[in-house]
PDB file of N, CA and C in Angstrom:
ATOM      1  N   UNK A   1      49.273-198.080  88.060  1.00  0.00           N
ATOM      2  CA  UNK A   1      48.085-197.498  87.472  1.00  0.00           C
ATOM      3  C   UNK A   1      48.479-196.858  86.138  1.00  0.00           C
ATOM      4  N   UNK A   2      47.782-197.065  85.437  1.00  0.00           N
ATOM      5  CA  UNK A   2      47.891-196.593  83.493  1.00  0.00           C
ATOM      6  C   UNK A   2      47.268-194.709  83.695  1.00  0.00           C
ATOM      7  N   UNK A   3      48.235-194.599  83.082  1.00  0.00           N
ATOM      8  CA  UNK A   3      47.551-192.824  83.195  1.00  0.00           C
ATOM      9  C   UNK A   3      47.512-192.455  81.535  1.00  0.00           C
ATOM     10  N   UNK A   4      46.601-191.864  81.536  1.00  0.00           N
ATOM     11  CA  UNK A   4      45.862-190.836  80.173  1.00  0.00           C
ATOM     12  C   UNK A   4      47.087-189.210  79.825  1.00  0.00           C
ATOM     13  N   UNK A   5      47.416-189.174  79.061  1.00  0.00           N
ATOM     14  CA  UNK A   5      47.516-187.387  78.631  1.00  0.00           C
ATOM     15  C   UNK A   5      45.861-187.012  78.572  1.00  0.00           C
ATOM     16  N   UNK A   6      46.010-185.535  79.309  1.00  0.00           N
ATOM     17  CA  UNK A   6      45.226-184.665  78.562  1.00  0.00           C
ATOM     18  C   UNK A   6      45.786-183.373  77.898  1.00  0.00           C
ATOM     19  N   UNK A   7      45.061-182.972  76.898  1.00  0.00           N
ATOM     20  CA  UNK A   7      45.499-181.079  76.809  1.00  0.00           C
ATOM     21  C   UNK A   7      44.988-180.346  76.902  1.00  0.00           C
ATOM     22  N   UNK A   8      45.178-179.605  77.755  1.00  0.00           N
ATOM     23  CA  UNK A   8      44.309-178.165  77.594  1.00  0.00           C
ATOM     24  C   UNK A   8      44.861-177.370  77.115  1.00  0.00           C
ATOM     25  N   UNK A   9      43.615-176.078  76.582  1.00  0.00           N
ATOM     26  CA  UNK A   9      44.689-174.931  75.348  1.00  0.00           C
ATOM     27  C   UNK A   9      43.948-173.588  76.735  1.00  0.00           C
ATOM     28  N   UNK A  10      45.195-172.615  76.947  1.00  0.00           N
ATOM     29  CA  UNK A  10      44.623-171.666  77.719  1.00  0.00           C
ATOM     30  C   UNK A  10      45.313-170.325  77.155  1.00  0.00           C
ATOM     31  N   UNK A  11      44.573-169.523  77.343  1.00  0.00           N
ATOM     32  CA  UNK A  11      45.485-167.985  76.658  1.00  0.00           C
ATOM     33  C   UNK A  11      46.632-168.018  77.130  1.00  0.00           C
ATOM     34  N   UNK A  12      47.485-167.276  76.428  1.00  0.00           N
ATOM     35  CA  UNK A  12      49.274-166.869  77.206  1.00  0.00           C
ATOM     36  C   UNK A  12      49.314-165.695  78.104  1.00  0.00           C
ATOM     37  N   UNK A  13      47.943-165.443  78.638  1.00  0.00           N
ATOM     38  CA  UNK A  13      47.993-164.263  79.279  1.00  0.00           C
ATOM     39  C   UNK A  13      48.018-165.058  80.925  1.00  0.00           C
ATOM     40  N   UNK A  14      46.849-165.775  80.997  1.00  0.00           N
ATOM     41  CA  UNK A  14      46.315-166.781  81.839  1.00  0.00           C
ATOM     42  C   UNK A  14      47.626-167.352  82.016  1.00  0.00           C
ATOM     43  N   UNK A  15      48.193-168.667  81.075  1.00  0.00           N
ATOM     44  CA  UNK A  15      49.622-169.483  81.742  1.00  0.00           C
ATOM     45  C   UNK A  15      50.603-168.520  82.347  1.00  0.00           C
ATOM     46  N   UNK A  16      51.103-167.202  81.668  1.00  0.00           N
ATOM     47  CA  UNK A  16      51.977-166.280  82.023  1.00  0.00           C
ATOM     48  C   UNK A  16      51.610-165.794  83.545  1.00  0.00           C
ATOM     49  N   UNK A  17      50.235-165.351  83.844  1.00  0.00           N
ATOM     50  CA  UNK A  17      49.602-165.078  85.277  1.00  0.00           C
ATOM     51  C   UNK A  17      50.104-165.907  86.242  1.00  0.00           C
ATOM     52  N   UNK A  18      49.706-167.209  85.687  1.00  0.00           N
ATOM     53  CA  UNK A  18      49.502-168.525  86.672  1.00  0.00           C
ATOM     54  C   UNK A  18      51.283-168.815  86.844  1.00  0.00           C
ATOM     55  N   UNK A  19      51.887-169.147  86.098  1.00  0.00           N
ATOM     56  CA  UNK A  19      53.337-169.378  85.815  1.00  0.00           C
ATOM     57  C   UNK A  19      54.267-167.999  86.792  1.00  0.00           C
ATOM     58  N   UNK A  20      53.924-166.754  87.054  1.00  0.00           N
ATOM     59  CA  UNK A  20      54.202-165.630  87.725  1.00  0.00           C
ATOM     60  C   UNK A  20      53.969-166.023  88.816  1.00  0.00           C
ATOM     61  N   UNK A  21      52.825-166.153  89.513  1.00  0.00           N
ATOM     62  CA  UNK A  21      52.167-166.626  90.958  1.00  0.00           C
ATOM     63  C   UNK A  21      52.894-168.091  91.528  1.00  0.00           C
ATOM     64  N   UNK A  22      53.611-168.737  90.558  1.00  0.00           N
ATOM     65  CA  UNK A  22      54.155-169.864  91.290  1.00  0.00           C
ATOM     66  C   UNK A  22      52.961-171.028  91.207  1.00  0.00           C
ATOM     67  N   UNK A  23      51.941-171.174  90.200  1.00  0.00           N
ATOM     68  CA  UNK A  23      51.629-171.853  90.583  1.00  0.00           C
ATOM     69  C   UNK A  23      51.746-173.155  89.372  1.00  0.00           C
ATOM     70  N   UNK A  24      51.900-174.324  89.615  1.00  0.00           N
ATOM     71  CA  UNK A  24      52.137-175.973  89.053  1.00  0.00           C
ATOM     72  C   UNK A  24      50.797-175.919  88.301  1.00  0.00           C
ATOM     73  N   UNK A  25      50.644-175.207  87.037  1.00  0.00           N
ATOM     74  CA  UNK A  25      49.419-175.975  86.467  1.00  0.00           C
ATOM     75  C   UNK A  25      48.925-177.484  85.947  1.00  0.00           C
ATOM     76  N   UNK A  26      49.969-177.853  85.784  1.00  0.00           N
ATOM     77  CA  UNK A  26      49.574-179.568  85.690  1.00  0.00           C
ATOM     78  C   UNK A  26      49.375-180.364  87.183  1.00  0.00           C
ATOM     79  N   UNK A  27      49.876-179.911  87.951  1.00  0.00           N
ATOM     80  CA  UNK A  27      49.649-180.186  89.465  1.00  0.00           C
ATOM     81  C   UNK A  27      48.282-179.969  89.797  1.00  0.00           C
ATOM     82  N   UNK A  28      47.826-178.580  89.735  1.00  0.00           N
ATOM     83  CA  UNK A  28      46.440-178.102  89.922  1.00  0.00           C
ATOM     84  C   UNK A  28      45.979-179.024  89.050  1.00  0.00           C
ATOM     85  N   UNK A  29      45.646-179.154  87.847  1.00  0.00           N
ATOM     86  CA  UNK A  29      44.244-179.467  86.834  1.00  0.00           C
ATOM     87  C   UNK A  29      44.385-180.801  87.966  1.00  0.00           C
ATOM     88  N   UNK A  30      45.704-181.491  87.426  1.00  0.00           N
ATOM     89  CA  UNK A  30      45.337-183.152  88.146  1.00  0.00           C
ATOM     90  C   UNK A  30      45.010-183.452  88.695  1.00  0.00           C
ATOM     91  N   UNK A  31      44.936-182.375  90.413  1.00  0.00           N
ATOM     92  CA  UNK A  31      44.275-182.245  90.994  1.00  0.00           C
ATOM     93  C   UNK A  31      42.777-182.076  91.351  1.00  0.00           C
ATOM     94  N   UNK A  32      42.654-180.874  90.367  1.00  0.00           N
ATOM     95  CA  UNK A  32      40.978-180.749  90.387  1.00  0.00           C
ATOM     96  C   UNK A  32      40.582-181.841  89.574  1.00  0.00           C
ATOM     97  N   UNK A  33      41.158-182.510  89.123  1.00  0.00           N
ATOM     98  CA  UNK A  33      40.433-183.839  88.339  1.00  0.00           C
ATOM     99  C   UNK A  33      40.021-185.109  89.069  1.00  0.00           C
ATOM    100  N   UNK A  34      41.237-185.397  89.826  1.00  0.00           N
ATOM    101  CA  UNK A  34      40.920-186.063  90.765  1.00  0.00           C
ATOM    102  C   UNK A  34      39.820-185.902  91.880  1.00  0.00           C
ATOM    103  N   UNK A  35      39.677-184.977  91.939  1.00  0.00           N
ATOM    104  CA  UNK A  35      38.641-184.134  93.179  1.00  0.00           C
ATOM    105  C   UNK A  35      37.253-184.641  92.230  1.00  0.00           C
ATOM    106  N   UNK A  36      37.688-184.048  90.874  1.00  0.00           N
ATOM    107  CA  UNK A  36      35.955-184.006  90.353  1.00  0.00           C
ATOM    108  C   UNK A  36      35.322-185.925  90.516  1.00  0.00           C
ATOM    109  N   UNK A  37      36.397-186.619  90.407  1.00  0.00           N
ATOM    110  CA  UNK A  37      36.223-187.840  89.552  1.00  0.00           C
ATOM    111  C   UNK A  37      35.634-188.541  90.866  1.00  0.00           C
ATOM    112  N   UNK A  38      36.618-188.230  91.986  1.00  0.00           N
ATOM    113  CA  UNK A  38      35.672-188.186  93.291  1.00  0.00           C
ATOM    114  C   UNK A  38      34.494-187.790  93.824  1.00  0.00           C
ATOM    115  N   UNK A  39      34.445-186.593  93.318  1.00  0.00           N
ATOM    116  CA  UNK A  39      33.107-186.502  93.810  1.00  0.00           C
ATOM    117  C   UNK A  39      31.583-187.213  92.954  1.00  0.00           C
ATOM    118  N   UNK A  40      32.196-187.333  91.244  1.00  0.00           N
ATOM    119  CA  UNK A  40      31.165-187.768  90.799  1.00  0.00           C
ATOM    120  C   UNK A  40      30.828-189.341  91.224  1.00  0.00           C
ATOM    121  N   UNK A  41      32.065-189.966  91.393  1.00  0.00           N
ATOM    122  CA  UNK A  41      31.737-191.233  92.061  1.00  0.00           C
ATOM    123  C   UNK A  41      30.921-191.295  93.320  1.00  0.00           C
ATOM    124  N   UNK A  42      31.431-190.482  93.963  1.00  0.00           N
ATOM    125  CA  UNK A  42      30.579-190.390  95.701  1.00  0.00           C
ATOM    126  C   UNK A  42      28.823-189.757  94.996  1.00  0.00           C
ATOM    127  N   UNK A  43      28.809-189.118  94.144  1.00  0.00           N
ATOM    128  CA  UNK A  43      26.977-188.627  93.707  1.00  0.00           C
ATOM    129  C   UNK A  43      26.556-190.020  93.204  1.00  0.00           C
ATOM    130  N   UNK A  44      27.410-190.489  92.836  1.00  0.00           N
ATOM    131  CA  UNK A  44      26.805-191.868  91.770  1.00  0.00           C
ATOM    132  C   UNK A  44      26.334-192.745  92.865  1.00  0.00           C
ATOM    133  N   UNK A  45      27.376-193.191  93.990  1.00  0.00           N
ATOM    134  CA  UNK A  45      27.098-194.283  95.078  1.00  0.00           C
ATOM    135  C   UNK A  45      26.100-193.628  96.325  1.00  0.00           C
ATOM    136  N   UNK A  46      26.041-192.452  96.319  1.00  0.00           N
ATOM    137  CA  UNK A  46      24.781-191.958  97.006  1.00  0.00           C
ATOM    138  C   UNK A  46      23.355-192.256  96.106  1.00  0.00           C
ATOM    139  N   UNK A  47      23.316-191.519  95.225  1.00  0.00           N
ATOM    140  CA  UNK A  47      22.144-191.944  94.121  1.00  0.00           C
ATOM    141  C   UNK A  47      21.800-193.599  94.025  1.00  0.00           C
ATOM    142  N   UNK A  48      23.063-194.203  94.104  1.00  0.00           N
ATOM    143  CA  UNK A  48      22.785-196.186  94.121  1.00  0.00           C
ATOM    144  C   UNK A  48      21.842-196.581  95.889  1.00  0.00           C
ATOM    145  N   UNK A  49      22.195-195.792  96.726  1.00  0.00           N
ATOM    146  CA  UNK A  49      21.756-196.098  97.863  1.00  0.00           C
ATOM    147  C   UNK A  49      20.034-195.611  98.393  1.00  0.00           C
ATOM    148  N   UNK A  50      20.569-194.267  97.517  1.00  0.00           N
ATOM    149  CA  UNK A  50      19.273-193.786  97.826  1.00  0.00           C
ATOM    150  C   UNK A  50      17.910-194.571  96.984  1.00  0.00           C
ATOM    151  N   UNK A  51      18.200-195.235  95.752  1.00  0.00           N
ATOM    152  CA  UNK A  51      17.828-196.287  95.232  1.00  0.00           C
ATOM    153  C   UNK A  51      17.246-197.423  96.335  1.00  0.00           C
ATOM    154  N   UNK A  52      18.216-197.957  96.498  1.00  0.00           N
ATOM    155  CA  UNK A  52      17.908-198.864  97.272  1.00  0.00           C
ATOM    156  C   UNK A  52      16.892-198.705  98.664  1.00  0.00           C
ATOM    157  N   UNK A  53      17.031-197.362  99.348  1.00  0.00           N
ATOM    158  CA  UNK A  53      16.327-197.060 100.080  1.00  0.00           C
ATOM    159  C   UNK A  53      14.989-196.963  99.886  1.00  0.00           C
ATOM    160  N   UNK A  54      15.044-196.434  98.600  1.00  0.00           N
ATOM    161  CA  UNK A  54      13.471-195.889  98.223  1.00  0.00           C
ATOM    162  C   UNK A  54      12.859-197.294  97.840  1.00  0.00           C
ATOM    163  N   UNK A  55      13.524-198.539  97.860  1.00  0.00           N
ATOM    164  CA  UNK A  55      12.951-199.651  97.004  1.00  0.00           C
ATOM    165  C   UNK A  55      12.280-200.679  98.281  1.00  0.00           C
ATOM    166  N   UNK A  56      13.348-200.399  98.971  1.00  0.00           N
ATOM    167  CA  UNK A  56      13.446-201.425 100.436  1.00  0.00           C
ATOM    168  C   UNK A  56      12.815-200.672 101.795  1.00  0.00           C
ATOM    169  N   UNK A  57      12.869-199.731 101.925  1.00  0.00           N
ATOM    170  CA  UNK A  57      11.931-199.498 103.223  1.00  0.00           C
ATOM    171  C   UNK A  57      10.987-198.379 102.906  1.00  0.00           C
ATOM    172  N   UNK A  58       9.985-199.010 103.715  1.00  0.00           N
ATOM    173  CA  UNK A  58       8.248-198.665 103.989  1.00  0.00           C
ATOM    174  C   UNK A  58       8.122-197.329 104.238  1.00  0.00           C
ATOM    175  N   UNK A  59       7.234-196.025 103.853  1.00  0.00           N
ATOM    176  CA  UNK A  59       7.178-195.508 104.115  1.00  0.00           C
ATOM    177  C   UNK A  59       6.468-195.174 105.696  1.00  0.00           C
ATOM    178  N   UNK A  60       7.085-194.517 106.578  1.00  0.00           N
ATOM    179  CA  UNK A  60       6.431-194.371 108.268  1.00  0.00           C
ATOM    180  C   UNK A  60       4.783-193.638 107.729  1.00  0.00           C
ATOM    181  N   UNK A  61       4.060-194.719 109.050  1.00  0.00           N
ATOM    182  CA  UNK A  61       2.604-194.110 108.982  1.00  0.00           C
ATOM    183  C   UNK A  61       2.079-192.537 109.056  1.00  0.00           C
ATOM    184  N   UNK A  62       1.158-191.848 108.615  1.00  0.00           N
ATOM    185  CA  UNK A  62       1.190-190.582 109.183  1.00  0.00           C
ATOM    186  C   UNK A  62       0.861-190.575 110.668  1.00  0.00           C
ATOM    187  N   UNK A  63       1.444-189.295 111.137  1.00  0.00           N
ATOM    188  CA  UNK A  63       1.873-188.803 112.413  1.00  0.00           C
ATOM    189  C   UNK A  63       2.469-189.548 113.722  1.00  0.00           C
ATOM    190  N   UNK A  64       4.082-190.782 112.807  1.00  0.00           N
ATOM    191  CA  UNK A  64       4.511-191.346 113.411  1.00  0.00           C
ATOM    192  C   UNK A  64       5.657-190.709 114.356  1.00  0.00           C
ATOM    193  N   UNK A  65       6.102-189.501 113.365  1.00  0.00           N
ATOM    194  CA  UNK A  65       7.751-188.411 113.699  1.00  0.00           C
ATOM    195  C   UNK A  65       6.588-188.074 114.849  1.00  0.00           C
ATOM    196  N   UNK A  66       5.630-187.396 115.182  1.00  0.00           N
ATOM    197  CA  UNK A  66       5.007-186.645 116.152  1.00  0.00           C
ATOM    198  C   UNK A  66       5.029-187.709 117.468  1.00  0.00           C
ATOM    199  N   UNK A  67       4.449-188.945 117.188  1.00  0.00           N
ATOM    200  CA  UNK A  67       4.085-189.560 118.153  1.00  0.00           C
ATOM    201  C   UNK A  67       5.036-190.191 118.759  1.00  0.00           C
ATOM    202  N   UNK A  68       6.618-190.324 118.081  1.00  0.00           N
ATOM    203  CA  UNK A  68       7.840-190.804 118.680  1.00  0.00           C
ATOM    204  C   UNK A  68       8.250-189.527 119.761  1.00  0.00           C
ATOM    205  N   UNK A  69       8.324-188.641 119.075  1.00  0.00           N
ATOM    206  CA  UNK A  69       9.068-186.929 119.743  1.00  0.00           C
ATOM    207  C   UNK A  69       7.844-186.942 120.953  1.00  0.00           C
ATOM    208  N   UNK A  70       6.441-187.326 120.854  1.00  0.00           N
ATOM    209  CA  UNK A  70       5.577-187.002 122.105  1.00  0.00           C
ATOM    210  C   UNK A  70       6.266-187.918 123.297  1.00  0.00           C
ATOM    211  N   UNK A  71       6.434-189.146 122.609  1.00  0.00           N
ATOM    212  CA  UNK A  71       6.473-190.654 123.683  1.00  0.00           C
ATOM    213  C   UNK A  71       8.201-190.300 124.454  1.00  0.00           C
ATOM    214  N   UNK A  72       9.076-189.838 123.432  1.00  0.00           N
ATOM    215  CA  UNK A  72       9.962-189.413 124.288  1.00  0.00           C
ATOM    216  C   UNK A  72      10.028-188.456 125.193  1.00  0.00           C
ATOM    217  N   UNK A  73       9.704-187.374 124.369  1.00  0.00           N
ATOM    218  CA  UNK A  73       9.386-186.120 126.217  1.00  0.00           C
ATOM    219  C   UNK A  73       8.787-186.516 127.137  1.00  0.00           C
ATOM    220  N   UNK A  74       7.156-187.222 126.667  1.00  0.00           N
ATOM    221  CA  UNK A  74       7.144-187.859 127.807  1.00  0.00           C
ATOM    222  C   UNK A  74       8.063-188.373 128.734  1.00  0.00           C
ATOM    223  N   UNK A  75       8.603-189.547 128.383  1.00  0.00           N
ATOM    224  CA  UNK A  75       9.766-190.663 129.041  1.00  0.00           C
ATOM    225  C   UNK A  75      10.794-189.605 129.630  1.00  0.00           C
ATOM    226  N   UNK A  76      11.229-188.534 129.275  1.00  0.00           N
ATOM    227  CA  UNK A  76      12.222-187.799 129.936  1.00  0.00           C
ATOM    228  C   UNK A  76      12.032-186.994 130.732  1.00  0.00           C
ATOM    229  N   UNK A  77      10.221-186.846 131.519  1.00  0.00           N
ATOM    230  CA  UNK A  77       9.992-185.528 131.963  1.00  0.00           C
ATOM    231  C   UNK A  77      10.248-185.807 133.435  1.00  0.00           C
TER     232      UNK A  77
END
């Protein structure tokens, strides 16, 4: 896989904090990048489906949710 540089510019107060605490800031960002890039993909392929849903099935008649939930209690009483 081909990878990109990025840069970020952050105060020296912030890297000095973060760099104290132990923590990998190029580890983190890459991380939260990956996370974001994920999730915008997963909004994108929900939004494609929900598409499709709204294109391809019928909306239910009125007071069909009622008359399923009646016909089952019935059947279970």
């Amino acid at each position: 896989m081909m990878s990109e540089v990025i840069s970020v510019r952050v105060s020296r107060e912030i890297k000095k904090e973060l760099e104290a605490a132990g923590i990998n800031t190029s580890e983190e960002v890459k991380r939260h990048l990956e996370e974001l890039a994920w999730k915008t993909r997963s909004k994108r392929a929900i939004e494609e489906m929900n598409e499709v849903i709204r294109k391809r099935v019928k909306p239910s008649k009125k007071g069909f949710a009622a008359a399923q939930i009646r016909e089952d209690r019935d059947g279970h009483s």
